[in-house]
C-alpha atoms as a PDB file:
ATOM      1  CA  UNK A   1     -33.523 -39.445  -0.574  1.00  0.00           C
ATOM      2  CA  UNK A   2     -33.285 -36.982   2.171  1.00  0.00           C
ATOM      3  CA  UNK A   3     -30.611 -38.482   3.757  1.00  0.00           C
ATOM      4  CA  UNK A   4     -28.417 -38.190   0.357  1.00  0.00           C
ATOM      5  CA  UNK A   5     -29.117 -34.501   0.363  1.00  0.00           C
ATOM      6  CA  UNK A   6     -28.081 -33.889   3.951  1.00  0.00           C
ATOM      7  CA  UNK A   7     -24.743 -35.827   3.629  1.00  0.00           C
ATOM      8  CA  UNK A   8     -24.619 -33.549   0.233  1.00  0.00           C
ATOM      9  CA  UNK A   9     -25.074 -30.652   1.867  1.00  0.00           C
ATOM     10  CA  UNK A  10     -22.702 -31.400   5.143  1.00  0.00           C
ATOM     11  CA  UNK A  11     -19.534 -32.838   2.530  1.00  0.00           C
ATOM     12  CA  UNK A  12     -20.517 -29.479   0.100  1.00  0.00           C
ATOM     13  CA  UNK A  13     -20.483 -26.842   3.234  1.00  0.00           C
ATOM     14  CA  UNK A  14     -16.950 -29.018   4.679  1.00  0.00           C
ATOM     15  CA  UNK A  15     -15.459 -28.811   1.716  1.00  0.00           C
ATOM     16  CA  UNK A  16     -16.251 -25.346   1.451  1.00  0.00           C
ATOM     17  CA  UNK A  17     -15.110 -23.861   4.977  1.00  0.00           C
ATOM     18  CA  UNK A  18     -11.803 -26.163   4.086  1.00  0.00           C
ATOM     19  CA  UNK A  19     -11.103 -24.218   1.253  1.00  0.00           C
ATOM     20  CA  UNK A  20     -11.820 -20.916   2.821  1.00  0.00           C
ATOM     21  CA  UNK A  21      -9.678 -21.911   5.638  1.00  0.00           C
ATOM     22  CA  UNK A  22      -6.685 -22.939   3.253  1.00  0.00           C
ATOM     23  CA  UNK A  23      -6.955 -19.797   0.855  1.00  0.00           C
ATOM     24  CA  UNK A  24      -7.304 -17.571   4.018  1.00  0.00           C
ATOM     25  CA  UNK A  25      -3.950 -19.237   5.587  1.00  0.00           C
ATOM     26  CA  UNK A  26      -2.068 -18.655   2.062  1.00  0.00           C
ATOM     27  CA  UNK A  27      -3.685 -14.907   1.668  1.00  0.00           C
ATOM     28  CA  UNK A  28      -1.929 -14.186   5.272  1.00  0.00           C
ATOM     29  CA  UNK A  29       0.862 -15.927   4.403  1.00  0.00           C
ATOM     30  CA  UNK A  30       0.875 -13.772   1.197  1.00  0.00           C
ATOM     31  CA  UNK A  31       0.217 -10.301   2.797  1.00  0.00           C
ATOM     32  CA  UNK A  32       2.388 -11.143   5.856  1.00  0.00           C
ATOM     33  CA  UNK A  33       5.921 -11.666   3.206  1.00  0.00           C
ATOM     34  CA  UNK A  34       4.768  -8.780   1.384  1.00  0.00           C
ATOM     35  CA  UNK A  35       4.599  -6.341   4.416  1.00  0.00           C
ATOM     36  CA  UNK A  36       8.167  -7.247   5.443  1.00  0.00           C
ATOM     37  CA  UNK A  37       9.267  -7.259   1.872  1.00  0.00           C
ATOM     38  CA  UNK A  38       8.184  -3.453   1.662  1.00  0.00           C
ATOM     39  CA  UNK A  39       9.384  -2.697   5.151  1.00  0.00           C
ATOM     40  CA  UNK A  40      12.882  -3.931   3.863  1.00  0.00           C
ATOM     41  CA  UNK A  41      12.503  -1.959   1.221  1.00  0.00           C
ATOM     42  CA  UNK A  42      11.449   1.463   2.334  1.00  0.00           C
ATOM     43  CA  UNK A  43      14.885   0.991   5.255  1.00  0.00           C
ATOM     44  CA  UNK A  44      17.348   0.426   2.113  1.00  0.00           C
ATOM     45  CA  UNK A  45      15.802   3.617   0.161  1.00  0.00           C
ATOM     46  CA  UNK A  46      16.255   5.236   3.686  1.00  0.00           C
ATOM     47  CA  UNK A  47      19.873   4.225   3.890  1.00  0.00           C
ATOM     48  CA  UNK A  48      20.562   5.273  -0.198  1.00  0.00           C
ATOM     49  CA  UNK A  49      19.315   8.473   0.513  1.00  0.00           C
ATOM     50  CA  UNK A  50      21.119   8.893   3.501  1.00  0.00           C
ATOM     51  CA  UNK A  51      24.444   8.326   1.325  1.00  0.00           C
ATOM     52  CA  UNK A  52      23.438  10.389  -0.964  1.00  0.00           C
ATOM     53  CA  UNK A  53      23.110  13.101   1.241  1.00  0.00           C
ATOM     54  CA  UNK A  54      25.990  12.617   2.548  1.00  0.00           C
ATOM     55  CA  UNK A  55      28.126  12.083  -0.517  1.00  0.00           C
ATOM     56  CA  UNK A  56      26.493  15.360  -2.015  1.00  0.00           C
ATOM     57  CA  UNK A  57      27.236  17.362   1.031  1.00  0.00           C
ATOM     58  CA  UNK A  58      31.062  16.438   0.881  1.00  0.00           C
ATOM     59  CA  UNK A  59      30.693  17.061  -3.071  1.00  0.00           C
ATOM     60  CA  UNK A  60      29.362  20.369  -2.855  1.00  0.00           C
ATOM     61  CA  UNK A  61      31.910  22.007  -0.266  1.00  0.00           C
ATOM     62  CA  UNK A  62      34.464  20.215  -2.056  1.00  0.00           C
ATOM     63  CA  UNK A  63      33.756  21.751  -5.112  1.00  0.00           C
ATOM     64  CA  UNK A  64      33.607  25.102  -3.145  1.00  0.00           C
ATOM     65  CA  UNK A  65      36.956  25.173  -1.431  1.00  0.00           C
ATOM     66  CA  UNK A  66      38.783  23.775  -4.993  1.00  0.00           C
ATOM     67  CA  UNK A  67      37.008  27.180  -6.611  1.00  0.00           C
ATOM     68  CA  UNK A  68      37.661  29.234  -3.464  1.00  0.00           C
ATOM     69  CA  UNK A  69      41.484  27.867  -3.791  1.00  0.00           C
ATOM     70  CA  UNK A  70      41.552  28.265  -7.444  1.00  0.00           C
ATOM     71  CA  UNK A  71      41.940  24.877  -8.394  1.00  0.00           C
ATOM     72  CA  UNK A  72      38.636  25.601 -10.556  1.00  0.00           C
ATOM     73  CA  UNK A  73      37.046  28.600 -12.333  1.00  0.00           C
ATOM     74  CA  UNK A  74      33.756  29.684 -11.697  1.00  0.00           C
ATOM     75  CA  UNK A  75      32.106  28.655 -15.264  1.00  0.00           C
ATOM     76  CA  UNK A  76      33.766  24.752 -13.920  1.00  0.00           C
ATOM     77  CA  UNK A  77      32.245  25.085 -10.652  1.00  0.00           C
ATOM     78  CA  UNK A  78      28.437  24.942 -11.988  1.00  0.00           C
ATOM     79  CA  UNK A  79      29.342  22.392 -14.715  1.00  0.00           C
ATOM     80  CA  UNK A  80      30.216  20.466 -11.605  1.00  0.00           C
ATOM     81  CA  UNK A  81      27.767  21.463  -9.981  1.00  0.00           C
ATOM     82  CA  UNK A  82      25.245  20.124 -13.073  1.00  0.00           C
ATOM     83  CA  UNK A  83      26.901  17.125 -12.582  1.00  0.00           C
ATOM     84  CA  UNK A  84      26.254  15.915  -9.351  1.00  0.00           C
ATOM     85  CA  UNK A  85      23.258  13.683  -8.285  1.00  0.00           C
ATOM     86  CA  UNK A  86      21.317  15.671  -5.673  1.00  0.00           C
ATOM     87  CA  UNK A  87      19.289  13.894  -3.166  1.00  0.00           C
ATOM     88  CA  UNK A  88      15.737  14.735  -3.027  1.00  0.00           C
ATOM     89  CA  UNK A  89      16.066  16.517   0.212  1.00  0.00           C
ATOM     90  CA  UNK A  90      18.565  18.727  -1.466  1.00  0.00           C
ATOM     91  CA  UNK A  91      16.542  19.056  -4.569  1.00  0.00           C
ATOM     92  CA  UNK A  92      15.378  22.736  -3.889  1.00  0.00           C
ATOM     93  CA  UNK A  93      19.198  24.093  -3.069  1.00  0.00           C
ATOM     94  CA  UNK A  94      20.839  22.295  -6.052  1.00  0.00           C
ATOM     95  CA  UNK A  95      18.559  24.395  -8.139  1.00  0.00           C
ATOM     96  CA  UNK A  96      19.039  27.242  -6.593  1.00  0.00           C
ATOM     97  CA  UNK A  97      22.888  27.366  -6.060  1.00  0.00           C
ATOM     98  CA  UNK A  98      23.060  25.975  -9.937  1.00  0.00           C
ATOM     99  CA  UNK A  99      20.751  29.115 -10.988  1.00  0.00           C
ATOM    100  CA  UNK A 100      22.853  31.335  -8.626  1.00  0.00           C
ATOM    101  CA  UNK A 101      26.029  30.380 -10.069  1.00  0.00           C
ATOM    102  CA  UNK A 102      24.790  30.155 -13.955  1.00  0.00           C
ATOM    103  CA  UNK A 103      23.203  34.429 -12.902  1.00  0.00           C
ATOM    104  CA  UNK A 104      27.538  34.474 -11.729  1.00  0.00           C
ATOM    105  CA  UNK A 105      28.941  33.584 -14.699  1.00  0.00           C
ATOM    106  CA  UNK A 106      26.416  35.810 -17.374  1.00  0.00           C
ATOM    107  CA  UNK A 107      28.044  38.784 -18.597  1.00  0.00           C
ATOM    108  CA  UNK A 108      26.899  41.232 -16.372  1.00  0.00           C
ATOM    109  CA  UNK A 109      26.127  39.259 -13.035  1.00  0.00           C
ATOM    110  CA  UNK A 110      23.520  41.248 -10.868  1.00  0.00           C
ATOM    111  CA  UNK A 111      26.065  40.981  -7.142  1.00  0.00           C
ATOM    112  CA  UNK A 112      23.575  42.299  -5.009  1.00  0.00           C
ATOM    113  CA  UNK A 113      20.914  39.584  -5.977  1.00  0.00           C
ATOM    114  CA  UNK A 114      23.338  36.836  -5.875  1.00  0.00           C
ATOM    115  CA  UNK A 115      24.576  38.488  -2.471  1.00  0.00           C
ATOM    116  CA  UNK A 116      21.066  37.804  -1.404  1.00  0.00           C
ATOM    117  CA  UNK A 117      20.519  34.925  -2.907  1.00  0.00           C
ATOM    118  CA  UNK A 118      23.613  32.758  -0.926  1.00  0.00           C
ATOM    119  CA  UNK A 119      22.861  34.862   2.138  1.00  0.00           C
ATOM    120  CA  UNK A 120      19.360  32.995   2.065  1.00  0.00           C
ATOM    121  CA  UNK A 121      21.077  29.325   1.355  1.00  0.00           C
ATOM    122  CA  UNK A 122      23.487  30.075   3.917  1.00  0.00           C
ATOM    123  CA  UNK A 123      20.910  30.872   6.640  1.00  0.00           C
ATOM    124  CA  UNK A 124      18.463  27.871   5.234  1.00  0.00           C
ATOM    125  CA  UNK A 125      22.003  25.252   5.227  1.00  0.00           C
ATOM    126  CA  UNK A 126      24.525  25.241   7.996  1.00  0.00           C
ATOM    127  CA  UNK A 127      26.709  23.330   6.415  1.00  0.00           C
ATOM    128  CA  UNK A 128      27.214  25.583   3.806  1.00  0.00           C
ATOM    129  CA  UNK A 129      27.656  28.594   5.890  1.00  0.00           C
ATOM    130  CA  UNK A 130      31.831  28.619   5.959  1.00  0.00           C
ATOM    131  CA  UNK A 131      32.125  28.172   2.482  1.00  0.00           C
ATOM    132  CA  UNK A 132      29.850  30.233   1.102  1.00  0.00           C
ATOM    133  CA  UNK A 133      30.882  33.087   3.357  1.00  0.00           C
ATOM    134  CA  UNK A 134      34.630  32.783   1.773  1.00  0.00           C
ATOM    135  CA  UNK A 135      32.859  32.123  -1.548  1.00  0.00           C
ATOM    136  CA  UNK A 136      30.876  35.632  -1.077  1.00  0.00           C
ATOM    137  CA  UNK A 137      34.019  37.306  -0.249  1.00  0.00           C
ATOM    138  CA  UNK A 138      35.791  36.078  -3.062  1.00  0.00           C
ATOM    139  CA  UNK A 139      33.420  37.051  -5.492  1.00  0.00           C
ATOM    140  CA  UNK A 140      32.351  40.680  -4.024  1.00  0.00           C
END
């Protein structure tokens, strides 16, 4: 009788530290393709943003010199300015150069805020500083 239970207990306690052993190999297995999935991830959503800073960038001053050449008017300048996708970076000066240029086209635009206004985007953006110094000057 005792012998039964010790060779019970030693196949019950193998058993067990075999099972651990297997679930612990798949759990690693598990977490290890789920780190690198993730790490994949997070480089492609690196490199979409990175495009779409770059695309919105190019869309922007292009939109800006085909106003400042008068290829557009100003009231088609922010509806294409609405319409472009801005990357999250850029989320803060789409909304203000939209607001800016909706306050442009109102009835009786207040210059000397909007003045202000792309004198701040132009010292926050250096990118945007050539074009929105012709874009001032064109508009004062």
């Amino acid at each position: 009788m005792r012998i039964g239970r010790i060779l019970f207990l030693g196949i019950f306690l193998l058993s067990l530290t075999t099972i651990l052993a297997v679930s612990s190999f798949f759990e690693q297995r598990a977490y290890s393709a789920l780190h690198q999935l993730s790490l994949a991830d997070s480089a492609n959503a690196s490199n979409q943003q990175q495009e779409l800073k770059s695309k919105y960038k190019q869309d922007v001053l292009d939109l800006l010199k085909n106003y400042q050449e008068k290829k557009i008017s100003a009231s088609q300048l922010e509806e294409s300015l609405f319409a472009l996708n801005a990357p999250v970076a850029y989320k803060d000066l789409h909304f203000q150069l939209s607001t800016t240029l909706a306050e442009l086209n109102s009835s009786r635009p207040p210059l000397a805020e909007i003045k202000g206004k792309l004198e701040n985007l132009k010292n926050r953006y250096s990118w945007l500083t050539a074009n929105l110094t012709i874009f001032l000057a064109n508009i004062l």
